[in-house]
PDB file of N, CA and C in Angstrom:
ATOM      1  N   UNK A   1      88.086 107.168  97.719  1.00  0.00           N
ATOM      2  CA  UNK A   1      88.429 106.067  98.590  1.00  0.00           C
ATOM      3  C   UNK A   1      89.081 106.634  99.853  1.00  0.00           C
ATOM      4  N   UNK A   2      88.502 106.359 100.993  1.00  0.00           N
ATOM      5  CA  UNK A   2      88.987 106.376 102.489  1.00  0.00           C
ATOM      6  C   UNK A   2      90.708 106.395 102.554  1.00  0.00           C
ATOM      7  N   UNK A   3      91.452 106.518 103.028  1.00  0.00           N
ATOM      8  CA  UNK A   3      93.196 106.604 103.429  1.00  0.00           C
ATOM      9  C   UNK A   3      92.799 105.028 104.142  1.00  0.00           C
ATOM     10  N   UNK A   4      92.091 104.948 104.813  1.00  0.00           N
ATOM     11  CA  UNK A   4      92.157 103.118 105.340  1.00  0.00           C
ATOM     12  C   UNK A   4      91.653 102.205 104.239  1.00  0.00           C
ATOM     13  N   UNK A   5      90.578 102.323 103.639  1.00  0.00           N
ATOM     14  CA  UNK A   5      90.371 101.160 102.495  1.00  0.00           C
ATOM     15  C   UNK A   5      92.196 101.503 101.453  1.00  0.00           C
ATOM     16  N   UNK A   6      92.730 102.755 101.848  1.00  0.00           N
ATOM     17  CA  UNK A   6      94.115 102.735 100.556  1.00  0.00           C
ATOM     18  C   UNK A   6      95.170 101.678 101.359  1.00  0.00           C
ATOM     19  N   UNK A   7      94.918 101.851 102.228  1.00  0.00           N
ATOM     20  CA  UNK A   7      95.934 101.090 102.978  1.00  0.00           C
ATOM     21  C   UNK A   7      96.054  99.980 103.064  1.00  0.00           C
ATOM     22  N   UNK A   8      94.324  99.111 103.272  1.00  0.00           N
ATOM     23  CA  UNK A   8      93.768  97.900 103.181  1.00  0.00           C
ATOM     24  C   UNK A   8      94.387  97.176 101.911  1.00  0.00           C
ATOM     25  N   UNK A   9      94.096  98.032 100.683  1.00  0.00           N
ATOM     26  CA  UNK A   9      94.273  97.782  99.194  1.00  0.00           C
ATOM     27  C   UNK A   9      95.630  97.374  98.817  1.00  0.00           C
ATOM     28  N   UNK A  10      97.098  98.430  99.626  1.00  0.00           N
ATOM     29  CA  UNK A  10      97.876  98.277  99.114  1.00  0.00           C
ATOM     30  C   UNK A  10      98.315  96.895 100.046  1.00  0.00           C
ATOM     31  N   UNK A  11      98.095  96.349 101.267  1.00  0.00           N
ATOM     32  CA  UNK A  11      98.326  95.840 102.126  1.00  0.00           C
ATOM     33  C   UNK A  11      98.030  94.351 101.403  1.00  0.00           C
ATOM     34  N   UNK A  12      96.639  94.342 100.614  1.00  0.00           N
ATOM     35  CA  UNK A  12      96.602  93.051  99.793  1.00  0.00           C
ATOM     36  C   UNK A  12      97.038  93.072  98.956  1.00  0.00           C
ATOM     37  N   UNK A  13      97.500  94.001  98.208  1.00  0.00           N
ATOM     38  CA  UNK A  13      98.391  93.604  96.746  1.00  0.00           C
ATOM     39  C   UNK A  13      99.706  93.500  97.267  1.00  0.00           C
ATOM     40  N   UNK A  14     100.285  93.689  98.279  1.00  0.00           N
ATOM     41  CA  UNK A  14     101.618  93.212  98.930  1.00  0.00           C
ATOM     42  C   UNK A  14     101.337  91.869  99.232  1.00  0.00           C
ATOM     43  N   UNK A  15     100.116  91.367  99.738  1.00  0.00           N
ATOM     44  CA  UNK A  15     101.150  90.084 100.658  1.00  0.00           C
ATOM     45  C   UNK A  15     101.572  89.270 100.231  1.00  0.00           C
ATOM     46  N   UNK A  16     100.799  89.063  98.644  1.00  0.00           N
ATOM     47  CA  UNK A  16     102.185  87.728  98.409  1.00  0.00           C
ATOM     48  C   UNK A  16     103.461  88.131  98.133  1.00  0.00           C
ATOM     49  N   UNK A  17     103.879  89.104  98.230  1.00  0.00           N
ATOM     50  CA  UNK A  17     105.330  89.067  98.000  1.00  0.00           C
ATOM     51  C   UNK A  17     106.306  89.148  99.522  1.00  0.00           C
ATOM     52  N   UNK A  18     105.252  89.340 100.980  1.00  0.00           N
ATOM     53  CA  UNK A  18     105.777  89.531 102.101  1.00  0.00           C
ATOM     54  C   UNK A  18     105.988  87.266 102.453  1.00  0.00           C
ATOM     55  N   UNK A  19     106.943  86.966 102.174  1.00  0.00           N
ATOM     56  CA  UNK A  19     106.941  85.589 102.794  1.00  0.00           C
ATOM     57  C   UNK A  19     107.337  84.807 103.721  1.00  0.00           C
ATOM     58  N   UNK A  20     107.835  85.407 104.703  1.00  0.00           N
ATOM     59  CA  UNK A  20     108.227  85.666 105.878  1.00  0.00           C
ATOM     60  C   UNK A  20     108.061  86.695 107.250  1.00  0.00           C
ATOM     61  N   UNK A  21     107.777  86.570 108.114  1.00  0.00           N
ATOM     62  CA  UNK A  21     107.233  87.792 109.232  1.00  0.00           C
ATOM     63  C   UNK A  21     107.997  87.132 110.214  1.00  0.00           C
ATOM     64  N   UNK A  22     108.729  88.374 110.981  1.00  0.00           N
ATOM     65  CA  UNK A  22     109.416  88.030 112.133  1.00  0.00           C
ATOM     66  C   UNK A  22     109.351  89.521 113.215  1.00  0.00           C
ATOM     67  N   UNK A  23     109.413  88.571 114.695  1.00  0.00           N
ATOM     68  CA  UNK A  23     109.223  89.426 115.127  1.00  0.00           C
ATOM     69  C   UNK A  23     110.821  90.406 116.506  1.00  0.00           C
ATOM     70  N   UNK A  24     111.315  90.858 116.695  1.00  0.00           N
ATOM     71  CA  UNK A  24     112.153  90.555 118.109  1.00  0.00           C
ATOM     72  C   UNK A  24     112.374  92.044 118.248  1.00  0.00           C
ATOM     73  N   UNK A  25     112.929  91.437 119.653  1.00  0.00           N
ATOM     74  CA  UNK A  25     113.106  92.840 120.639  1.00  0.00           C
ATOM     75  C   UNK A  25     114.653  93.779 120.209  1.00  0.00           C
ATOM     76  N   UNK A  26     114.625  94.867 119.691  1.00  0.00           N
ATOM     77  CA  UNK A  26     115.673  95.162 120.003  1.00  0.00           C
ATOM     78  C   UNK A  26     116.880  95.158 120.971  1.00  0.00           C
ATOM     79  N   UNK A  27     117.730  94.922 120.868  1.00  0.00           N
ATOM     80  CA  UNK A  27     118.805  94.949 122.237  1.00  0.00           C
ATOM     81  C   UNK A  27     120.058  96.079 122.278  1.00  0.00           C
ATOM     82  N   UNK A  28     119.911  97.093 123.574  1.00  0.00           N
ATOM     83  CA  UNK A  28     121.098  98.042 123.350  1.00  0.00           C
ATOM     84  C   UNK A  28     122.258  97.330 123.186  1.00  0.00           C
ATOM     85  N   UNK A  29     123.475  97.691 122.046  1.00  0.00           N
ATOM     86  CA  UNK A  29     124.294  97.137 122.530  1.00  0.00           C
ATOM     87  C   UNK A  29     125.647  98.490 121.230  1.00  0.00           C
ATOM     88  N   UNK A  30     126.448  97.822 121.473  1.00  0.00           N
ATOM     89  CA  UNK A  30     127.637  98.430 120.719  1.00  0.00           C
ATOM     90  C   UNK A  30     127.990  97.989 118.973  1.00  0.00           C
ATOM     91  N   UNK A  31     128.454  98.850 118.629  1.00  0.00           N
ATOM     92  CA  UNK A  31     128.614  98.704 116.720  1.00  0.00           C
ATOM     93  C   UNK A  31     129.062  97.378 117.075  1.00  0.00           C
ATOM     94  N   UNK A  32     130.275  97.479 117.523  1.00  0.00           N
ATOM     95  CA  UNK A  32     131.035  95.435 117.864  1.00  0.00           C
ATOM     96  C   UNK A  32     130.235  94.360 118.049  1.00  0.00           C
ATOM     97  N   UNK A  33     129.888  94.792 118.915  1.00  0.00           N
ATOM     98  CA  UNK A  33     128.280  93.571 119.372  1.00  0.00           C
ATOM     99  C   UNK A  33     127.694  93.025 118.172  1.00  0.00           C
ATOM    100  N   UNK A  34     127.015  94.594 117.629  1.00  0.00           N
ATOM    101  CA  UNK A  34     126.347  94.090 116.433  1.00  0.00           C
ATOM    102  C   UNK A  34     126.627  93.519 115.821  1.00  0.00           C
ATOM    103  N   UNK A  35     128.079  93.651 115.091  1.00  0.00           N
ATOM    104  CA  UNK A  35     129.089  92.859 113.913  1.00  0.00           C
ATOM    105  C   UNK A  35     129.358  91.433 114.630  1.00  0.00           C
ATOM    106  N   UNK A  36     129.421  91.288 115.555  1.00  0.00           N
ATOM    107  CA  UNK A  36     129.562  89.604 116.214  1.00  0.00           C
ATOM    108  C   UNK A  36     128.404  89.214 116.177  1.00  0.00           C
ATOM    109  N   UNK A  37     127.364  89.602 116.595  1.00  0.00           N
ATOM    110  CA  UNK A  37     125.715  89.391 116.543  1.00  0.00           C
ATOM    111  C   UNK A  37     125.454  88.572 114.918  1.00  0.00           C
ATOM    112  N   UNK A  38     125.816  89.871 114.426  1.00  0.00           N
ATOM    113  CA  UNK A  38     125.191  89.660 112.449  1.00  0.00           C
ATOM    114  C   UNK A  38     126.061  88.611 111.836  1.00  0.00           C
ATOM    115  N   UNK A  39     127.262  88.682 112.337  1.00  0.00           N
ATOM    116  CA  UNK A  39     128.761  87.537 111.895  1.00  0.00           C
ATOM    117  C   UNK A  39     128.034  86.231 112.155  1.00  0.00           C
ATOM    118  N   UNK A  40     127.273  85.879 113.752  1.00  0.00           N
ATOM    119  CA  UNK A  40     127.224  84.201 114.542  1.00  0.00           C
ATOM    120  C   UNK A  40     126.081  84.219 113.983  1.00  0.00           C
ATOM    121  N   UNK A  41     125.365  85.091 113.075  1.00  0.00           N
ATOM    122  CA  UNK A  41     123.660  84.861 112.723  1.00  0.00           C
ATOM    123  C   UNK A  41     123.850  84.062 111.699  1.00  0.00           C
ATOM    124  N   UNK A  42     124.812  85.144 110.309  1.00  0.00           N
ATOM    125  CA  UNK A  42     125.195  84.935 109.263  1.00  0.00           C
ATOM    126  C   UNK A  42     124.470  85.147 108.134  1.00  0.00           C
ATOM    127  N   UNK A  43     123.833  86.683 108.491  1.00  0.00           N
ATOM    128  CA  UNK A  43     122.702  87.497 108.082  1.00  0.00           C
ATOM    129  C   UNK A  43     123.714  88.451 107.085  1.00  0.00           C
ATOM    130  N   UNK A  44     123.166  89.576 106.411  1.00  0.00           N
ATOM    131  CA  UNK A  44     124.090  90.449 106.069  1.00  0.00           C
ATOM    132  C   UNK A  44     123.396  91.522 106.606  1.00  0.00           C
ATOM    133  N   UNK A  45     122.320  92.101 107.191  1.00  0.00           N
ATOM    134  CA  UNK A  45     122.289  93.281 108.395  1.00  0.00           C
ATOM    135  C   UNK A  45     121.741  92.790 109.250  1.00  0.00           C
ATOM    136  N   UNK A  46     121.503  93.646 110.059  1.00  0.00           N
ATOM    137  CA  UNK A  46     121.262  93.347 111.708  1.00  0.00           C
ATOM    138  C   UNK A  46     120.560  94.268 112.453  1.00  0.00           C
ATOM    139  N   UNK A  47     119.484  94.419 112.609  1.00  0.00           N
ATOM    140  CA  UNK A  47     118.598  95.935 113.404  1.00  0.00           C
ATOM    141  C   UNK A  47     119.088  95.708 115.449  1.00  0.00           C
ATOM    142  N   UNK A  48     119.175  96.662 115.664  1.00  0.00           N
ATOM    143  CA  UNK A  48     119.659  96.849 117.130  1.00  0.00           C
ATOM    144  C   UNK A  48     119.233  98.598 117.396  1.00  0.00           C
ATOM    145  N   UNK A  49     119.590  98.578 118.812  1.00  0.00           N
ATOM    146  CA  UNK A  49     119.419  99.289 119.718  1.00  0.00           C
ATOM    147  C   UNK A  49     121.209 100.403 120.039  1.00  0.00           C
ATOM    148  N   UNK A  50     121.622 101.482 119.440  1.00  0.00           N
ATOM    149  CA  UNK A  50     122.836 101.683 119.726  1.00  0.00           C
ATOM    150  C   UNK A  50     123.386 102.120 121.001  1.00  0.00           C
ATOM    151  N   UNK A  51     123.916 101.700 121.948  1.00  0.00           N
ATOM    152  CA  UNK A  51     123.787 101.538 123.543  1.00  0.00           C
ATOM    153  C   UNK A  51     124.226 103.141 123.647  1.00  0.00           C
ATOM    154  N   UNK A  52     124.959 103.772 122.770  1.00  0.00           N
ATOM    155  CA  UNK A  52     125.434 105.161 123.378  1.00  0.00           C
ATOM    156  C   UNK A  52     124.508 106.179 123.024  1.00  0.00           C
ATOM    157  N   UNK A  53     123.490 106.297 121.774  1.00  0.00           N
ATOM    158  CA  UNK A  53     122.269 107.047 121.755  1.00  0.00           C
ATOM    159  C   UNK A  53     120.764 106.983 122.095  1.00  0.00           C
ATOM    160  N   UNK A  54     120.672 105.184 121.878  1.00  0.00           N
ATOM    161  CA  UNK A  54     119.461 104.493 121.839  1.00  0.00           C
ATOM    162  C   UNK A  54     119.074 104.657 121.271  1.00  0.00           C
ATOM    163  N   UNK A  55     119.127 104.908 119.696  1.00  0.00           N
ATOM    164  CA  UNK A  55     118.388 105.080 118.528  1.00  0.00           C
ATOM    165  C   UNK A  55     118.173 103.385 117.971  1.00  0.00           C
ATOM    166  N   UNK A  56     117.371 103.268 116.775  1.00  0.00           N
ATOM    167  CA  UNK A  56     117.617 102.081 116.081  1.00  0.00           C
ATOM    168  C   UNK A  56     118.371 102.528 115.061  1.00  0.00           C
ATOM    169  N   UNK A  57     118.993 101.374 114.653  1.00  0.00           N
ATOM    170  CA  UNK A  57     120.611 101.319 113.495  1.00  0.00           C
ATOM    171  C   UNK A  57     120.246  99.816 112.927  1.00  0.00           C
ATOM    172  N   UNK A  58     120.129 100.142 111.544  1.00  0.00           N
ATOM    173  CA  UNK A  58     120.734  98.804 111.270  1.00  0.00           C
ATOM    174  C   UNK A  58     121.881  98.904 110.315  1.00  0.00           C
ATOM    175  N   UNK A  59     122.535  97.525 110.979  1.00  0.00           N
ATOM    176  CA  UNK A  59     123.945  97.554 110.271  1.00  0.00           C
ATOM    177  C   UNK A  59     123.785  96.500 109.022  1.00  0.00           C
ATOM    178  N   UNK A  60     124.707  96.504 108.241  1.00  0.00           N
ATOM    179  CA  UNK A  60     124.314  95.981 106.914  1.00  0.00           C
ATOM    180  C   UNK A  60     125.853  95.674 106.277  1.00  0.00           C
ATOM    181  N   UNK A  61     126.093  94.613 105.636  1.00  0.00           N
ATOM    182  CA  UNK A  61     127.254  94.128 104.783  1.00  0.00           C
ATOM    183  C   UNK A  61     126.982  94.645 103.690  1.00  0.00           C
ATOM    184  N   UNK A  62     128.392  95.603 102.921  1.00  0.00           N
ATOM    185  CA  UNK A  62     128.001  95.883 101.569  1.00  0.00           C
ATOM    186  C   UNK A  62     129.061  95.404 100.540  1.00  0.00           C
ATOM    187  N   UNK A  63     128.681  95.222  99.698  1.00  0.00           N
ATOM    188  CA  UNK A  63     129.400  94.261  98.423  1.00  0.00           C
ATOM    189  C   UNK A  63     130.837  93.735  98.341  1.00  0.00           C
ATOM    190  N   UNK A  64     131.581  95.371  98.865  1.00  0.00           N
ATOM    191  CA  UNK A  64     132.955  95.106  98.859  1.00  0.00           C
ATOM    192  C   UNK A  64     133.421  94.273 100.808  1.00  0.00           C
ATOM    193  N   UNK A  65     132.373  93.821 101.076  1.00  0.00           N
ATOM    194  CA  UNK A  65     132.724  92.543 101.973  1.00  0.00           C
ATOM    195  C   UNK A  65     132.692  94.326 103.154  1.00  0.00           C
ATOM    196  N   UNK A  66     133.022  95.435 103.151  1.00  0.00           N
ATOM    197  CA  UNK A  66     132.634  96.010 104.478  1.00  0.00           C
ATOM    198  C   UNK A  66     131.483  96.494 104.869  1.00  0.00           C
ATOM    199  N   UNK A  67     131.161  96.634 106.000  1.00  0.00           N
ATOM    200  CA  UNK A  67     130.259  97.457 106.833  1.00  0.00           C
ATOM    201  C   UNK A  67     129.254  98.433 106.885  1.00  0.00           C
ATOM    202  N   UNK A  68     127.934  98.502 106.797  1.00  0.00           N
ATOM    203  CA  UNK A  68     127.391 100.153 106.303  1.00  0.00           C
ATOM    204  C   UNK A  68     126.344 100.227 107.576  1.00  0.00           C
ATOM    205  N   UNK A  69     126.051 101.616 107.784  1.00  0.00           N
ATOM    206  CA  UNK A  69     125.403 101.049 109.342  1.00  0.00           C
ATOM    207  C   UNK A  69     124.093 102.574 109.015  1.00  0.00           C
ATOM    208  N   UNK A  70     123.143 102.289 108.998  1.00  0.00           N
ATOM    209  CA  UNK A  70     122.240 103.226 108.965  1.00  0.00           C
ATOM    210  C   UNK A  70     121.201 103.627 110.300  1.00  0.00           C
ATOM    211  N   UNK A  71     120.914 104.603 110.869  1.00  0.00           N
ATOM    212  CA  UNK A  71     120.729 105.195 112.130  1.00  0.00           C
ATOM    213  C   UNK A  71     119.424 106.023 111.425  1.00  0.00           C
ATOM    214  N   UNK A  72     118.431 105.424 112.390  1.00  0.00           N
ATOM    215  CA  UNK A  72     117.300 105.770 112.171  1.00  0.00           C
ATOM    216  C   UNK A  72     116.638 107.073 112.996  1.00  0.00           C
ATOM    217  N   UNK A  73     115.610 108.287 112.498  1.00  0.00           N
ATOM    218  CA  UNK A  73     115.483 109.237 113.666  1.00  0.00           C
ATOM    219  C   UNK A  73     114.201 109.188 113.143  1.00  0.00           C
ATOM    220  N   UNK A  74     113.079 108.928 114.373  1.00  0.00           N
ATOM    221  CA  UNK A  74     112.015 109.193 114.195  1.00  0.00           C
ATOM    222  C   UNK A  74     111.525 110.884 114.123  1.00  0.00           C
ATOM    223  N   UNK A  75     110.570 111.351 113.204  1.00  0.00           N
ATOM    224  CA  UNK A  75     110.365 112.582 113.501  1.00  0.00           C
ATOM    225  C   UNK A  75     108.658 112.629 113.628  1.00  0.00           C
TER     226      UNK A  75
END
């Protein structure tokens, strides 16, 4: 089997479990931002733009009610 019919394959045995699709722009901004951003959403993470590297980060609420923030590096 082709790497595209594998892809096709796994792509339909996913979608019913994908039930929602969204789309938006990242925005540079600061860890703070974010946490006011994700706080007025009332999400528990938040994908952004980090204004001092420009990487993507998403920040994330973890159990004990604080903060976890993961920083993404494309290679």
């Amino acid at each position: 089997m082709e790497e595209g019919a594998l892809d096709e394959a796994a792509d339909e045995e996913n979608a019913d479990k994908i039930v929602r699709f969204k789309r938006f722009v990242l925005r540079p901004m600061t860890i703070d931002d974010a946490i006011e951003q994700m706080e007025l959403l009332g999400h528990n993470f938040f994908a952004f733009l980090e204004a001092g590297s420009g990487k993507t980060n998403v920040l994330y609420r973890r159990k004990d009610g604080a903060y976890g923030q993961i920083q993404l590096d494309v290679t």
